[in-house]
PDB file of N, CA and C in Angstrom:
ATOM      1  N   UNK A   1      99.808 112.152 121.667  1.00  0.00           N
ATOM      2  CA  UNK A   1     100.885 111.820 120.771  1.00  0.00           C
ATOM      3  C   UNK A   1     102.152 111.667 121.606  1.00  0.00           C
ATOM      4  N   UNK A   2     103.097 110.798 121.093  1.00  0.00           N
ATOM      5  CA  UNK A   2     104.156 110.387 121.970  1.00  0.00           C
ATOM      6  C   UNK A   2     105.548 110.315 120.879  1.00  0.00           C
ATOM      7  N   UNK A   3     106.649 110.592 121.433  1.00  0.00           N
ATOM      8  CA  UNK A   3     107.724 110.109 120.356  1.00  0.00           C
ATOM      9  C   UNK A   3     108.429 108.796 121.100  1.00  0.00           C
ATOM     10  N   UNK A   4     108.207 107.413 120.422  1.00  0.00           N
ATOM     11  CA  UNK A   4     109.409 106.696 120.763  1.00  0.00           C
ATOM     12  C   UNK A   4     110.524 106.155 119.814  1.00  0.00           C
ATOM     13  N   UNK A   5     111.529 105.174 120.441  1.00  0.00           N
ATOM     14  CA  UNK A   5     112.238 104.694 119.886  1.00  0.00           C
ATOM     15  C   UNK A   5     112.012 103.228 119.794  1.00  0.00           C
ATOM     16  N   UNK A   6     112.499 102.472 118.719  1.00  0.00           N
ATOM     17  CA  UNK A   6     112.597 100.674 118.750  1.00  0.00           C
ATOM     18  C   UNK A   6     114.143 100.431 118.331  1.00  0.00           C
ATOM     19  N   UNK A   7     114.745  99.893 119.147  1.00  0.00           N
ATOM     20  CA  UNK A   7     115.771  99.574 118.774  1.00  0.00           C
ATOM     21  C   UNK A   7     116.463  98.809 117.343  1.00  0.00           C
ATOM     22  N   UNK A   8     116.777  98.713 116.867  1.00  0.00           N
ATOM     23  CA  UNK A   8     117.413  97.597 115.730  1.00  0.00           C
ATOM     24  C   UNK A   8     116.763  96.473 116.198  1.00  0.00           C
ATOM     25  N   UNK A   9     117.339  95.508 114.985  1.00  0.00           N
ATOM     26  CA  UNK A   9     117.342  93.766 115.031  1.00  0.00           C
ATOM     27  C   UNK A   9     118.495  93.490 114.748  1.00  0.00           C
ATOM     28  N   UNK A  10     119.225  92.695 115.623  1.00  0.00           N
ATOM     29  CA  UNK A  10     120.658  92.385 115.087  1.00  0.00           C
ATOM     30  C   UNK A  10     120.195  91.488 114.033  1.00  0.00           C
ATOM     31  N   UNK A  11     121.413  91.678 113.304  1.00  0.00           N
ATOM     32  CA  UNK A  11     120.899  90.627 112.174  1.00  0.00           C
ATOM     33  C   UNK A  11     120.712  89.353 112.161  1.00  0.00           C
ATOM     34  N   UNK A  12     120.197  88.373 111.488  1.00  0.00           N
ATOM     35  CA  UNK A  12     119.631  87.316 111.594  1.00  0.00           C
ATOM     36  C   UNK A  12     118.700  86.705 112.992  1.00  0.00           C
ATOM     37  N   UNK A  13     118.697  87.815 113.275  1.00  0.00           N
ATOM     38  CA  UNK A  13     117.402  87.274 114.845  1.00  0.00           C
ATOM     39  C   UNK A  13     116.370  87.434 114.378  1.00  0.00           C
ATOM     40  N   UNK A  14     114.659  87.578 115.039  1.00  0.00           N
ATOM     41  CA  UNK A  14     113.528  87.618 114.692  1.00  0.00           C
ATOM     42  C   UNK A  14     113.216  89.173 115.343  1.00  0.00           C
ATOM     43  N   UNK A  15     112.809  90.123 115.063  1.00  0.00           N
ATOM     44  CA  UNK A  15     112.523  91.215 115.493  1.00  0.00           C
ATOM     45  C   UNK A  15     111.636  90.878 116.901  1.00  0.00           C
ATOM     46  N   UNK A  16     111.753  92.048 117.813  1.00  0.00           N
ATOM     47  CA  UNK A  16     111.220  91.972 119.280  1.00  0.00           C
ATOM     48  C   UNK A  16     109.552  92.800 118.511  1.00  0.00           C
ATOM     49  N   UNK A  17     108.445  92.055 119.321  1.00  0.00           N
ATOM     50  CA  UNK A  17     107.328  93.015 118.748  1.00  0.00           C
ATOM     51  C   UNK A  17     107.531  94.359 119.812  1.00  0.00           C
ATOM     52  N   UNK A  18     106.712  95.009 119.019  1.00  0.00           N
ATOM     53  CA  UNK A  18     107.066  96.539 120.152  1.00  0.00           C
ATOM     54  C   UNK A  18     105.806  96.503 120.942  1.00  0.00           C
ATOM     55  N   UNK A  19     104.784  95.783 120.596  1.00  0.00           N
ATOM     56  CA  UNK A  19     103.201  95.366 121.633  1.00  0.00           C
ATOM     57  C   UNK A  19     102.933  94.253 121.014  1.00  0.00           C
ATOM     58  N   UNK A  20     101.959  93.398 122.196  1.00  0.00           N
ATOM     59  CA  UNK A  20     101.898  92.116 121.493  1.00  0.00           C
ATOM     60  C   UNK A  20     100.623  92.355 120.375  1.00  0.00           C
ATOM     61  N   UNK A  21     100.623  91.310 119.843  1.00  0.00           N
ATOM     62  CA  UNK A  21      98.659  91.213 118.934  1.00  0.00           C
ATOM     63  C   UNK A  21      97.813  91.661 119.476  1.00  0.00           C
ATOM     64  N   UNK A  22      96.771  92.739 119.506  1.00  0.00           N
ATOM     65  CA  UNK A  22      96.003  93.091 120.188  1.00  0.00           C
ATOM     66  C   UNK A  22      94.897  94.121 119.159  1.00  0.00           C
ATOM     67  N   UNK A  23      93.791  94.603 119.580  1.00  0.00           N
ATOM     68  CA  UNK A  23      92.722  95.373 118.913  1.00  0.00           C
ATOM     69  C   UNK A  23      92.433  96.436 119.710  1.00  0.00           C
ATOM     70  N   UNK A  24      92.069  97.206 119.284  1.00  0.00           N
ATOM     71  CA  UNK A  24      91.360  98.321 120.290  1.00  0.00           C
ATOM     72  C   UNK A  24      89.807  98.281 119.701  1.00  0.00           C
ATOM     73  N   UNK A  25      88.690  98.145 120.574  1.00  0.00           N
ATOM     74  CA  UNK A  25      87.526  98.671 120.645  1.00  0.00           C
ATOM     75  C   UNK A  25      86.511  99.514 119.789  1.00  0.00           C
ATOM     76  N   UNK A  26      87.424 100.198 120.636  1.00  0.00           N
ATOM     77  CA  UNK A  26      86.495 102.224 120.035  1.00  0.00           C
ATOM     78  C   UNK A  26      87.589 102.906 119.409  1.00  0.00           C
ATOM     79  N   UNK A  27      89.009 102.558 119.609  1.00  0.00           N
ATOM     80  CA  UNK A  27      90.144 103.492 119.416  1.00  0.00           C
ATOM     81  C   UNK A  27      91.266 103.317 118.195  1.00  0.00           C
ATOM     82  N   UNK A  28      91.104 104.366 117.518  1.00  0.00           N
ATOM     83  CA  UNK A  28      92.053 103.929 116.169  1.00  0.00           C
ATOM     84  C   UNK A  28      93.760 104.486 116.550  1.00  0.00           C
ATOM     85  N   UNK A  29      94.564 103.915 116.042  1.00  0.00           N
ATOM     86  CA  UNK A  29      95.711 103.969 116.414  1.00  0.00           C
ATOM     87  C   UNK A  29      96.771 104.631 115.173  1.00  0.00           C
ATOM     88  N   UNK A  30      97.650 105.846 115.093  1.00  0.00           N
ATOM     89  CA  UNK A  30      98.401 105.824 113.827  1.00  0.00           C
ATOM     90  C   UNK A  30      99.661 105.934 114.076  1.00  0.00           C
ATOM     91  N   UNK A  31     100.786 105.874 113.310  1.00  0.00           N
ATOM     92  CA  UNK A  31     102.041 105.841 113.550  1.00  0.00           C
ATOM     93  C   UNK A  31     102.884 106.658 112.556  1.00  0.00           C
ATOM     94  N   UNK A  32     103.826 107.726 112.920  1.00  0.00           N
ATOM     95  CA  UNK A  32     104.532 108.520 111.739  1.00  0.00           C
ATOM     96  C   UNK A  32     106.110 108.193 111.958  1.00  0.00           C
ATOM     97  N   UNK A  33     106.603 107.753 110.689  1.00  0.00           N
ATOM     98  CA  UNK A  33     108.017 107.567 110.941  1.00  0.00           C
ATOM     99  C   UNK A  33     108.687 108.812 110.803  1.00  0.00           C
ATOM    100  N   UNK A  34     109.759 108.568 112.078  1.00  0.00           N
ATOM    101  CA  UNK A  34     110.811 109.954 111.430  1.00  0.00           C
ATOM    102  C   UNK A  34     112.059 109.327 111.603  1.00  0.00           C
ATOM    103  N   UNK A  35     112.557 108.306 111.734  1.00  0.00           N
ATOM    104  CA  UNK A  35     113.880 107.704 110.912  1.00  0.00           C
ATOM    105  C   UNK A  35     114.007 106.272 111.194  1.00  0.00           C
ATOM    106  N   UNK A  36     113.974 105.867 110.219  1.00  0.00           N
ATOM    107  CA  UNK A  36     114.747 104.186 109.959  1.00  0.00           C
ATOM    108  C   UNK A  36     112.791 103.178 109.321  1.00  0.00           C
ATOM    109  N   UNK A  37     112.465 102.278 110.007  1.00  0.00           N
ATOM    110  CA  UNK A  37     111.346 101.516 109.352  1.00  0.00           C
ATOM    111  C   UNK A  37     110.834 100.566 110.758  1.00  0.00           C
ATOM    112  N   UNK A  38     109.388 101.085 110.482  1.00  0.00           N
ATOM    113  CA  UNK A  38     108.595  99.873 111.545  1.00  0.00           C
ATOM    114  C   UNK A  38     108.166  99.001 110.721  1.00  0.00           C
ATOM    115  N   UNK A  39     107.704  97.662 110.961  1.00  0.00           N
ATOM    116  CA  UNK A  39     107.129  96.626 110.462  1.00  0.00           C
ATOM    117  C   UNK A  39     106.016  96.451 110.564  1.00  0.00           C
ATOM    118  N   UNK A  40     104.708  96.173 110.302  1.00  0.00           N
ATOM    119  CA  UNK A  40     103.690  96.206 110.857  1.00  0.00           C
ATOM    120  C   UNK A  40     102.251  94.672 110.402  1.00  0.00           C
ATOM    121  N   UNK A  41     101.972  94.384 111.157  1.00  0.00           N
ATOM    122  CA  UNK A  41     100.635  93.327 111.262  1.00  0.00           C
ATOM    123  C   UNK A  41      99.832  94.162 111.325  1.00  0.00           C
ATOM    124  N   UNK A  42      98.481  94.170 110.041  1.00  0.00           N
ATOM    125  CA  UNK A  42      97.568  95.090 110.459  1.00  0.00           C
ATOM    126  C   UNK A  42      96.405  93.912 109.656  1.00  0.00           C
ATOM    127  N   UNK A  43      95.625  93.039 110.388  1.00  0.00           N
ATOM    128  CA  UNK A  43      94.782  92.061 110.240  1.00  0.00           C
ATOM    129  C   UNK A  43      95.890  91.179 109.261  1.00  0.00           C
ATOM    130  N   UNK A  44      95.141  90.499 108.498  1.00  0.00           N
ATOM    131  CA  UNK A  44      96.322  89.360 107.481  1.00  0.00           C
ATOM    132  C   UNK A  44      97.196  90.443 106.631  1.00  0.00           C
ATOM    133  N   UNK A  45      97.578  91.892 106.826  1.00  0.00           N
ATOM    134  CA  UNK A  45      98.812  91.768 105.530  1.00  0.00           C
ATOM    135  C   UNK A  45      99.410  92.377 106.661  1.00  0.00           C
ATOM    136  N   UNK A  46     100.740  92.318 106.089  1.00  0.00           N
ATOM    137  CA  UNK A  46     102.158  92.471 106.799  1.00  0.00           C
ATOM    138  C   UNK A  46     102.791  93.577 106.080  1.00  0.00           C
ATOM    139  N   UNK A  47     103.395  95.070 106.277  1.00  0.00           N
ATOM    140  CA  UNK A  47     104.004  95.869 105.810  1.00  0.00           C
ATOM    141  C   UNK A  47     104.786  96.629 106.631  1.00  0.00           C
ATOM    142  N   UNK A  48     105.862  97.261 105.992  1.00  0.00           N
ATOM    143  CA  UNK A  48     106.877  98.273 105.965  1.00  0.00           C
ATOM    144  C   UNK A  48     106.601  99.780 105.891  1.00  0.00           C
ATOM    145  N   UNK A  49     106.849 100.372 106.763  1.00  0.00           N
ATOM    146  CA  UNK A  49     106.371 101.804 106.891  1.00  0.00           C
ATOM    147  C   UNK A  49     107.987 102.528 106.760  1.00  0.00           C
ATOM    148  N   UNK A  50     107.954 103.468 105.777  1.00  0.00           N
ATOM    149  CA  UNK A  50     109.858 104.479 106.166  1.00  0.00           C
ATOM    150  C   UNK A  50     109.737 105.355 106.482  1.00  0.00           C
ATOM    151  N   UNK A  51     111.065 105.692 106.508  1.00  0.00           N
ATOM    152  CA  UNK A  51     111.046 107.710 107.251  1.00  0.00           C
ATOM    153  C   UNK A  51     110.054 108.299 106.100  1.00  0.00           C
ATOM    154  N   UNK A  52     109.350 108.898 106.908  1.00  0.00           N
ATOM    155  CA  UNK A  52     108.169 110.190 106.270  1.00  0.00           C
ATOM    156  C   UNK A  52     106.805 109.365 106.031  1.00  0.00           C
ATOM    157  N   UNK A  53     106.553 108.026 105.984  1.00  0.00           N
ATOM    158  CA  UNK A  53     105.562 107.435 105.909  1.00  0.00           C
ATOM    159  C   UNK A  53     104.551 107.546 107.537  1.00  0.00           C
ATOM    160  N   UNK A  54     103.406 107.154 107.062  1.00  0.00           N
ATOM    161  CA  UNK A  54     102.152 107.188 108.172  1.00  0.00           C
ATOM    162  C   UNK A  54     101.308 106.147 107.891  1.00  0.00           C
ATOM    163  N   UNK A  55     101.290 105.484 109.140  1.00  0.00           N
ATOM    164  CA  UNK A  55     100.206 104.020 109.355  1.00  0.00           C
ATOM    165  C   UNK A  55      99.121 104.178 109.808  1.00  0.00           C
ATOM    166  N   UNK A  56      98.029 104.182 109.520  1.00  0.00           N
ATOM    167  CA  UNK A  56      96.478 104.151 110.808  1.00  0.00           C
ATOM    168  C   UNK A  56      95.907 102.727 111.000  1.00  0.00           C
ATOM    169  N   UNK A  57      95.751 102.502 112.072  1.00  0.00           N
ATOM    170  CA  UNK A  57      94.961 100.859 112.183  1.00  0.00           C
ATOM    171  C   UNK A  57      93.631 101.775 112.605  1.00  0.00           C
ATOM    172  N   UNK A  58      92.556 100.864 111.923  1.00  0.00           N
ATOM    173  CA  UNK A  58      91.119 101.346 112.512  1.00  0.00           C
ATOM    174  C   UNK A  58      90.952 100.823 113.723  1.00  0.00           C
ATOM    175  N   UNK A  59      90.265 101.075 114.388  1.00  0.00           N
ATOM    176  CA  UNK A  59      89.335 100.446 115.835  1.00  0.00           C
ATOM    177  C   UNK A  59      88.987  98.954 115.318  1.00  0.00           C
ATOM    178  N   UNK A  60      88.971  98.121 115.863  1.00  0.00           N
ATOM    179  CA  UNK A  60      88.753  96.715 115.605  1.00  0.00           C
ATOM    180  C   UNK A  60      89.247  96.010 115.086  1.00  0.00           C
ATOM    181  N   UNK A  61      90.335  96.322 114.687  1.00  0.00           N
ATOM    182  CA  UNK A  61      91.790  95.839 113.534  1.00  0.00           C
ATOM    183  C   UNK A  61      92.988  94.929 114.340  1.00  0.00           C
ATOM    184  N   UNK A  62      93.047  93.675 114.899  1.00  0.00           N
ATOM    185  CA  UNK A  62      94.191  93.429 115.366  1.00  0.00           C
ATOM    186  C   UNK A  62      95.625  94.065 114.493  1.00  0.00           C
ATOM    187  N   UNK A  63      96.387  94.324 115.799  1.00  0.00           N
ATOM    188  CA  UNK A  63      97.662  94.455 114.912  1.00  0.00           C
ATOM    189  C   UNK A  63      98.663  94.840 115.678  1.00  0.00           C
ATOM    190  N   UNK A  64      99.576  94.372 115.424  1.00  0.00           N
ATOM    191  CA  UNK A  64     101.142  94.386 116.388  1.00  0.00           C
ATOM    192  C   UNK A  64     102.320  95.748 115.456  1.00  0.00           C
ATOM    193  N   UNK A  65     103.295  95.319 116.151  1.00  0.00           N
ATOM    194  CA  UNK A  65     103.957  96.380 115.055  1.00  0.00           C
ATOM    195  C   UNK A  65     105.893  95.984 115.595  1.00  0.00           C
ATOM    196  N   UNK A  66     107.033  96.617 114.780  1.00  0.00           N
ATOM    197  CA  UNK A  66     108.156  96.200 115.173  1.00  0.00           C
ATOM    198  C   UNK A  66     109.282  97.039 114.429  1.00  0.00           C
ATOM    199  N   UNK A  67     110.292  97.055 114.834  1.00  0.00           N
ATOM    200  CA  UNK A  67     111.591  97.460 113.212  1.00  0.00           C
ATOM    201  C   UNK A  67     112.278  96.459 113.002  1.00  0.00           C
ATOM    202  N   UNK A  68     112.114  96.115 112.031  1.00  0.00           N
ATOM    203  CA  UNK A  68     112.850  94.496 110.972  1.00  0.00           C
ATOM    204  C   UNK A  68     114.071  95.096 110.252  1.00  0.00           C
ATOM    205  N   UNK A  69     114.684  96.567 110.913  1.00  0.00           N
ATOM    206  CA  UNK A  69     116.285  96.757 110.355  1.00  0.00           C
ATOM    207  C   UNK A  69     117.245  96.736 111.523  1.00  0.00           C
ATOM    208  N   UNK A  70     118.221  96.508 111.201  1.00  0.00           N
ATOM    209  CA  UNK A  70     119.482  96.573 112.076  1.00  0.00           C
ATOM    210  C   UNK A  70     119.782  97.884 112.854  1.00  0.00           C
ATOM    211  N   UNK A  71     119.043  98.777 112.127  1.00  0.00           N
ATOM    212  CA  UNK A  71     118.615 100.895 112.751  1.00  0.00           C
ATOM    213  C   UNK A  71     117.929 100.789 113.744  1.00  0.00           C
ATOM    214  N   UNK A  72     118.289 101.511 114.539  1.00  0.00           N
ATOM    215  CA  UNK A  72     116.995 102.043 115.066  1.00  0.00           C
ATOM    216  C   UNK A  72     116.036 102.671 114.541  1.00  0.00           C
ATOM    217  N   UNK A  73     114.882 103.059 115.108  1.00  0.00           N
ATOM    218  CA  UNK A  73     113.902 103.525 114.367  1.00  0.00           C
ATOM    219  C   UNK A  73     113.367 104.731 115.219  1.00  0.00           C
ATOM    220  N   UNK A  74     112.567 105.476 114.665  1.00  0.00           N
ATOM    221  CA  UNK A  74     111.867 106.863 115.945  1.00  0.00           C
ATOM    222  C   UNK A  74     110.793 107.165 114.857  1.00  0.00           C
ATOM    223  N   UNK A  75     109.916 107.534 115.858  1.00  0.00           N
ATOM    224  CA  UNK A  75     108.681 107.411 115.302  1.00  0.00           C
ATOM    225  C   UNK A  75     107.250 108.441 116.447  1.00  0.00           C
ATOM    226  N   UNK A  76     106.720 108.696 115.901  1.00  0.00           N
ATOM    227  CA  UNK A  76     105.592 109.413 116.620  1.00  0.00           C
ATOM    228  C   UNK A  76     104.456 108.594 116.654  1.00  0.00           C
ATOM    229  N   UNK A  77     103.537 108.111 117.645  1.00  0.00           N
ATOM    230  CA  UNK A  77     102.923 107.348 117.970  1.00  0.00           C
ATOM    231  C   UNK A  77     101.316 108.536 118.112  1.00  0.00           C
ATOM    232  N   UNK A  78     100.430 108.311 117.961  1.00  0.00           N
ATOM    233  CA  UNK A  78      98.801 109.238 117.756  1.00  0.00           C
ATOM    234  C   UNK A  78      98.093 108.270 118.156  1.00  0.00           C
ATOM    235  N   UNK A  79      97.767 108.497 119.542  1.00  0.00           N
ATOM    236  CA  UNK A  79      96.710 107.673 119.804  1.00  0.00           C
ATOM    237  C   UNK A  79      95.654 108.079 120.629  1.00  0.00           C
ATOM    238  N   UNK A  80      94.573 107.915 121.395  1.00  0.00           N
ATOM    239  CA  UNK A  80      93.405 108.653 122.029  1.00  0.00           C
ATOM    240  C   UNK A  80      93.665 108.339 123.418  1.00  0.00           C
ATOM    241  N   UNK A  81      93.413 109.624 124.328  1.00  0.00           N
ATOM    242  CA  UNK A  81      93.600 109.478 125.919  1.00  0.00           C
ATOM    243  C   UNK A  81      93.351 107.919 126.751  1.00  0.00           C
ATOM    244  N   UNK A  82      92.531 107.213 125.863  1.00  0.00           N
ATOM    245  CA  UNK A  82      91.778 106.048 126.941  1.00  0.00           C
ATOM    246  C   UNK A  82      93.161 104.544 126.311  1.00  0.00           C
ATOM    247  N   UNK A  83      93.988 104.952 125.115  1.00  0.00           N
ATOM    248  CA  UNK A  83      94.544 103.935 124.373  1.00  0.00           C
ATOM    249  C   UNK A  83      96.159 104.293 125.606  1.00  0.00           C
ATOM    250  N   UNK A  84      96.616 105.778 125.628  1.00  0.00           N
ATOM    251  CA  UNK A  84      97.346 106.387 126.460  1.00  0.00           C
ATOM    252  C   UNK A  84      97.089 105.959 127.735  1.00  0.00           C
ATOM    253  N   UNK A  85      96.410 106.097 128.490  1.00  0.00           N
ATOM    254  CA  UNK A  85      96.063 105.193 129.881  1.00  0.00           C
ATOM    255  C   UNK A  85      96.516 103.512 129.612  1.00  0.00           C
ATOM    256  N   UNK A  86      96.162 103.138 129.030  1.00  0.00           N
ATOM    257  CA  UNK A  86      96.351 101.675 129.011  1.00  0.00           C
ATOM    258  C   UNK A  86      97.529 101.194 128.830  1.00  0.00           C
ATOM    259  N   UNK A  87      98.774 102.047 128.106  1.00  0.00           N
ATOM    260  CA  UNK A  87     100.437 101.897 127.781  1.00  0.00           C
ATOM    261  C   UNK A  87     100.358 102.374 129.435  1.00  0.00           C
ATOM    262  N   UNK A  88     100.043 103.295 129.473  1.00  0.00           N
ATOM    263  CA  UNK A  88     101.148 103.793 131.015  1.00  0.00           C
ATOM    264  C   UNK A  88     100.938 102.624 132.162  1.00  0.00           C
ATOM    265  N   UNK A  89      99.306 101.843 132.418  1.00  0.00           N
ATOM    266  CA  UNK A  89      99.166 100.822 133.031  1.00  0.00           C
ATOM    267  C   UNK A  89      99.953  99.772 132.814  1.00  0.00           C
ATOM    268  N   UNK A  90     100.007  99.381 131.609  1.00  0.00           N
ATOM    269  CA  UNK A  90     101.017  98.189 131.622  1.00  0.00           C
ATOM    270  C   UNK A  90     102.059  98.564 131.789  1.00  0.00           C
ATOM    271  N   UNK A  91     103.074  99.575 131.696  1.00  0.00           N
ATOM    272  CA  UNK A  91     104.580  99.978 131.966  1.00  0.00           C
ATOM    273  C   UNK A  91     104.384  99.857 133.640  1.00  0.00           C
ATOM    274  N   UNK A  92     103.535 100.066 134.304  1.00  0.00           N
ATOM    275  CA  UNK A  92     103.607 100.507 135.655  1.00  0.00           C
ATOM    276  C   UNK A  92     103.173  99.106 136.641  1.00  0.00           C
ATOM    277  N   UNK A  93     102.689  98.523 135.857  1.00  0.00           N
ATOM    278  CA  UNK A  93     102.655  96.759 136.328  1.00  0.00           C
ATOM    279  C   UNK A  93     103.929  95.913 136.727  1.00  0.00           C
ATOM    280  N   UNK A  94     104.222  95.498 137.527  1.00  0.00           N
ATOM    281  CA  UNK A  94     105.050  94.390 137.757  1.00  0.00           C
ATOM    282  C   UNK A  94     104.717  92.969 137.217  1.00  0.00           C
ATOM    283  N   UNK A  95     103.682  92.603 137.910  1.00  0.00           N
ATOM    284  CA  UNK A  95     102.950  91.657 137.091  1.00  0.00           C
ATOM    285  C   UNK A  95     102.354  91.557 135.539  1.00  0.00           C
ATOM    286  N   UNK A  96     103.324  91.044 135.085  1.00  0.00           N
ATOM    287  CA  UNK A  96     103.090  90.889 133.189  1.00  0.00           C
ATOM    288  C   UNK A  96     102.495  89.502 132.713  1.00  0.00           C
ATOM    289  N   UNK A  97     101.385  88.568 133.574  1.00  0.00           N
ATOM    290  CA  UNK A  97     101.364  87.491 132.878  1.00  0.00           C
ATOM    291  C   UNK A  97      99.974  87.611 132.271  1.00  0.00           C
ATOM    292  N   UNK A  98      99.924  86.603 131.478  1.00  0.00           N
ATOM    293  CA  UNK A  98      99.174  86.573 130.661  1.00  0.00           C
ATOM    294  C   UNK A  98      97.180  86.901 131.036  1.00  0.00           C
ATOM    295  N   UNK A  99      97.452  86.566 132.444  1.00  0.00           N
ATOM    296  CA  UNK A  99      95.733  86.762 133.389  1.00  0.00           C
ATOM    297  C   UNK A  99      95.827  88.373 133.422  1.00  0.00           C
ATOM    298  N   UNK A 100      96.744  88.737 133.771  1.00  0.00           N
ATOM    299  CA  UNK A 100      96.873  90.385 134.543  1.00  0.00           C
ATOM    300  C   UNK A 100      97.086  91.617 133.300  1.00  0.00           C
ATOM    301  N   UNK A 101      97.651  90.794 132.136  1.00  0.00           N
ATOM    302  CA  UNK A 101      97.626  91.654 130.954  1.00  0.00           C
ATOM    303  C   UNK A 101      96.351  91.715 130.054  1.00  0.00           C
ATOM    304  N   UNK A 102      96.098  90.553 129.628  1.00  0.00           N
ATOM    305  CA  UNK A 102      94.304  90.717 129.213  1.00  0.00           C
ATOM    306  C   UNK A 102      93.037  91.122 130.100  1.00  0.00           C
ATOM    307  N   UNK A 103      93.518  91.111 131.116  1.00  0.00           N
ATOM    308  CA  UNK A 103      92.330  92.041 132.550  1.00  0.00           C
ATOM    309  C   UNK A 103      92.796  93.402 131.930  1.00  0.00           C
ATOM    310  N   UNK A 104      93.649  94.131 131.777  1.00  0.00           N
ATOM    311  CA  UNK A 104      94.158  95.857 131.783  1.00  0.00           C
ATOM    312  C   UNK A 104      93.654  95.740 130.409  1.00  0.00           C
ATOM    313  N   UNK A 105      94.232  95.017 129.384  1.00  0.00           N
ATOM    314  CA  UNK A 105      93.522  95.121 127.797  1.00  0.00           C
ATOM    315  C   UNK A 105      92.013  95.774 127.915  1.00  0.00           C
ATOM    316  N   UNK A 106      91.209  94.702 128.242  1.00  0.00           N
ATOM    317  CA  UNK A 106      89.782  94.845 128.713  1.00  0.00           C
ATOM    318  C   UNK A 106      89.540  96.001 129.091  1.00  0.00           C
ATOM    319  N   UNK A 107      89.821  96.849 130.076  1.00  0.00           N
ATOM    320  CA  UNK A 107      89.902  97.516 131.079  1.00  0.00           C
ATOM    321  C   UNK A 107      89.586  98.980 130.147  1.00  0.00           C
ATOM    322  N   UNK A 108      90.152  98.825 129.537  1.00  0.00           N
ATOM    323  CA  UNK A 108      90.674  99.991 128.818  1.00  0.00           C
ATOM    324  C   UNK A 108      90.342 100.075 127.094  1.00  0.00           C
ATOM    325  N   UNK A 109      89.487  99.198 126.899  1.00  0.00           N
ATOM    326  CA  UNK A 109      88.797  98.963 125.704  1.00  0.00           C
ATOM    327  C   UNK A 109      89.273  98.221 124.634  1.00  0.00           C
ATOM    328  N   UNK A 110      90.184  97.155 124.900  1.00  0.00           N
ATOM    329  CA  UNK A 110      90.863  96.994 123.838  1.00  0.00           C
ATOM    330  C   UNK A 110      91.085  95.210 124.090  1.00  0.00           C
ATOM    331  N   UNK A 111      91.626  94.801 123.352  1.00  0.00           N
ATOM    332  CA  UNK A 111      91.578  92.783 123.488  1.00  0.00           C
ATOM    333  C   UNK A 111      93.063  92.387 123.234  1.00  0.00           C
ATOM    334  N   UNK A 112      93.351  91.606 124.347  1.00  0.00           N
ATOM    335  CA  UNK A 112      95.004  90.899 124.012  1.00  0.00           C
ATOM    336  C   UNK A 112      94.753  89.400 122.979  1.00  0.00           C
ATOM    337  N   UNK A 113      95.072  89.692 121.862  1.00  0.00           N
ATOM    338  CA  UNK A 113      94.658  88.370 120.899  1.00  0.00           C
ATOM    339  C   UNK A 113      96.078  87.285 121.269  1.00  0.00           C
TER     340      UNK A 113
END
């Protein structure tokens, strides 16, 4: 489990995703708000999570995620040791293109859609 932050959206821009489209494997993913609102892609529907709400994507579920308010947002992130390896790999990459990011996806059980 991890606590982060997502910054705001200034207004009238398009929100930054906080990970791109992607699935995990074997590994289910959940998310707990503790102030402001994430956005979320979880296969075709699109929703709003608020302070005190909780998201789970199953294992095999594409899905991205974001905050679509002008707030910041903070939030607790629950995810499994092998999903945890795979954030710290990509933070620790220099190389972010599109060959070198779906190789680590893979890697680590999961698919860059």
């Amino acid at each position: 489990m991890a606590e982060w932050n997502a910054e705001g959206t200034p207004e009238g821009e398009t929100p930054m995703l906080m990970a791109p489209l992607h699935l995990h494997h074997e590994d289910d993913e959940a998310w707990f708000i503790l102030e402001g609102t994430l956005g979320f892609q979880i296969g075709d529907e699109t929703i709003e999570a608020n302070c005190n709400e909780a998201v789970i994507v199953p294992h095999g579920t594409p899905h991205t995620f974001w905050n679509p308010k002008q707030e910041p947002a903070r939030y607790l992130i629950i995810m499994t040791k092998q999903t945890k390896t795979l954030i710290e790999a990509i933070h620790s990459t220099s190389d972010r293109s599109s060959e070198t990011m779906k190789k680590l996806f893979a890697q680590y059980g999961a698919e860059l859609l």
